[in-house]
Protein backbone atom coordinates (compact mmCIF):
# COMPACT_ATOMS: atom_id res chain seq x y z
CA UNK A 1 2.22 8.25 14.81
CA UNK A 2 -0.25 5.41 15.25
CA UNK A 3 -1.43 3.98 11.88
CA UNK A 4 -5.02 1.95 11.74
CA UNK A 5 -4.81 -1.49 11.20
CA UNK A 6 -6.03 -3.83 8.07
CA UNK A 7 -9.47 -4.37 10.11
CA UNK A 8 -10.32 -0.76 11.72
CA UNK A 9 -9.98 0.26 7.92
CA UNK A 10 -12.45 -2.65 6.58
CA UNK A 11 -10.13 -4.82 4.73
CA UNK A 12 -9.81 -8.38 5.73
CA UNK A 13 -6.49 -10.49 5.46
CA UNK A 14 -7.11 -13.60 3.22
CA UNK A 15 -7.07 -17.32 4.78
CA UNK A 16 -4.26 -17.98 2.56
CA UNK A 17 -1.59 -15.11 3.06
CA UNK A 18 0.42 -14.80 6.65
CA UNK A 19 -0.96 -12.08 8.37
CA UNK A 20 1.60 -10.74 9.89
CA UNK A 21 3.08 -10.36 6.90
CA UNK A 22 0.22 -8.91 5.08
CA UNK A 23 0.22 -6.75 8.66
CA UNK A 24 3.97 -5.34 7.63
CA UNK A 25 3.27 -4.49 4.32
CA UNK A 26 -0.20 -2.42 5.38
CA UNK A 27 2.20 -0.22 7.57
CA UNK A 28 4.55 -0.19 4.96
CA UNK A 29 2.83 1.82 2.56
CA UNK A 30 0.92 3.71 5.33
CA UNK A 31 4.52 4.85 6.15
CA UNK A 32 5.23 6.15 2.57
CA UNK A 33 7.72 3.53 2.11
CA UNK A 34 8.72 1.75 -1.18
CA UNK A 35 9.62 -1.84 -1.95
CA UNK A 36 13.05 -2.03 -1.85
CA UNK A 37 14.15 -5.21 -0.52
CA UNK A 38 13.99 -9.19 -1.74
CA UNK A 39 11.99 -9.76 1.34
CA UNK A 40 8.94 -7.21 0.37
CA UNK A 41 8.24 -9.13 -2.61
CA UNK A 42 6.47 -12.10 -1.01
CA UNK A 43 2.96 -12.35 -1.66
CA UNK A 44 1.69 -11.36 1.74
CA UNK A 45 3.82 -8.46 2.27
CA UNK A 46 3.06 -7.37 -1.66
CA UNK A 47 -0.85 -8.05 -0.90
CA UNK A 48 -0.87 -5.62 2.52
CA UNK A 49 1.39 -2.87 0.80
CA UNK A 50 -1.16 -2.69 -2.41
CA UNK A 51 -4.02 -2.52 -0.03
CA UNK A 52 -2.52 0.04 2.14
CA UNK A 53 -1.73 2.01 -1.35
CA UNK A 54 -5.72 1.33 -2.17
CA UNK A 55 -6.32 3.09 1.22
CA UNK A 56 -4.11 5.83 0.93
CA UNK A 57 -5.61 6.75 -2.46
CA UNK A 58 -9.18 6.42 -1.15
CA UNK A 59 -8.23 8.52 1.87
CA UNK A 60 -6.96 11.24 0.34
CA UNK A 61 -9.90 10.99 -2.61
CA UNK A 62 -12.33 11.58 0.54
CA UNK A 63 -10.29 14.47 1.39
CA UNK A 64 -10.46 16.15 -1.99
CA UNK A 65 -6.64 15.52 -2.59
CA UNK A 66 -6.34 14.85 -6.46
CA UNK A 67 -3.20 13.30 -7.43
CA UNK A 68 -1.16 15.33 -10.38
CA UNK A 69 -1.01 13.02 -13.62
CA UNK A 70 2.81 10.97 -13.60
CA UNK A 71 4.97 13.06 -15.72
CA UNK A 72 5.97 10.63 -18.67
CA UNK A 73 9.51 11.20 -20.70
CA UNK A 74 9.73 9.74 -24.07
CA UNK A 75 13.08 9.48 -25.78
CA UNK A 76 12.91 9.35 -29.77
CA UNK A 77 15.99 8.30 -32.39
């Protein structure tokens, strides 16, 4: 499957973060992935996986997919 890029989506790569990088991460969470490895947690790679989560929300928002709520568990002594 061919996934858009940061620009054909509207969302431009700051002067100040690598773009391939922020390019990696944008794909990333397109894929579904999660952050799983010391390398992911750079800055640019963190930056292009929270706007491809931003995307992904607004996407499926324009879609009418509502998310359910996060199921919370609460332990008590």
């Amino acid at each position: 499957m061919v996934y858009p890029s940061p620009e054909e989506v509207g969302v431009r790569v700051p002067t100040h973060l690598k773009q391939q990088d922020f390019y990696r991460g944008f794909e990333w969470a397109l894929r579904g992935k999660q952050i799983t490895q010391a390398e992911h947690l750079r800055l640019s790679f963190r930056s292009g996986y929270r706007a491809g989560k931003l995307y992904l929300n607004q996407l499926r928002r324009a879609q009418g997919i509502i998310p359910f709520p996060m199921k919370a568990q609460l332990r008590l002594r």
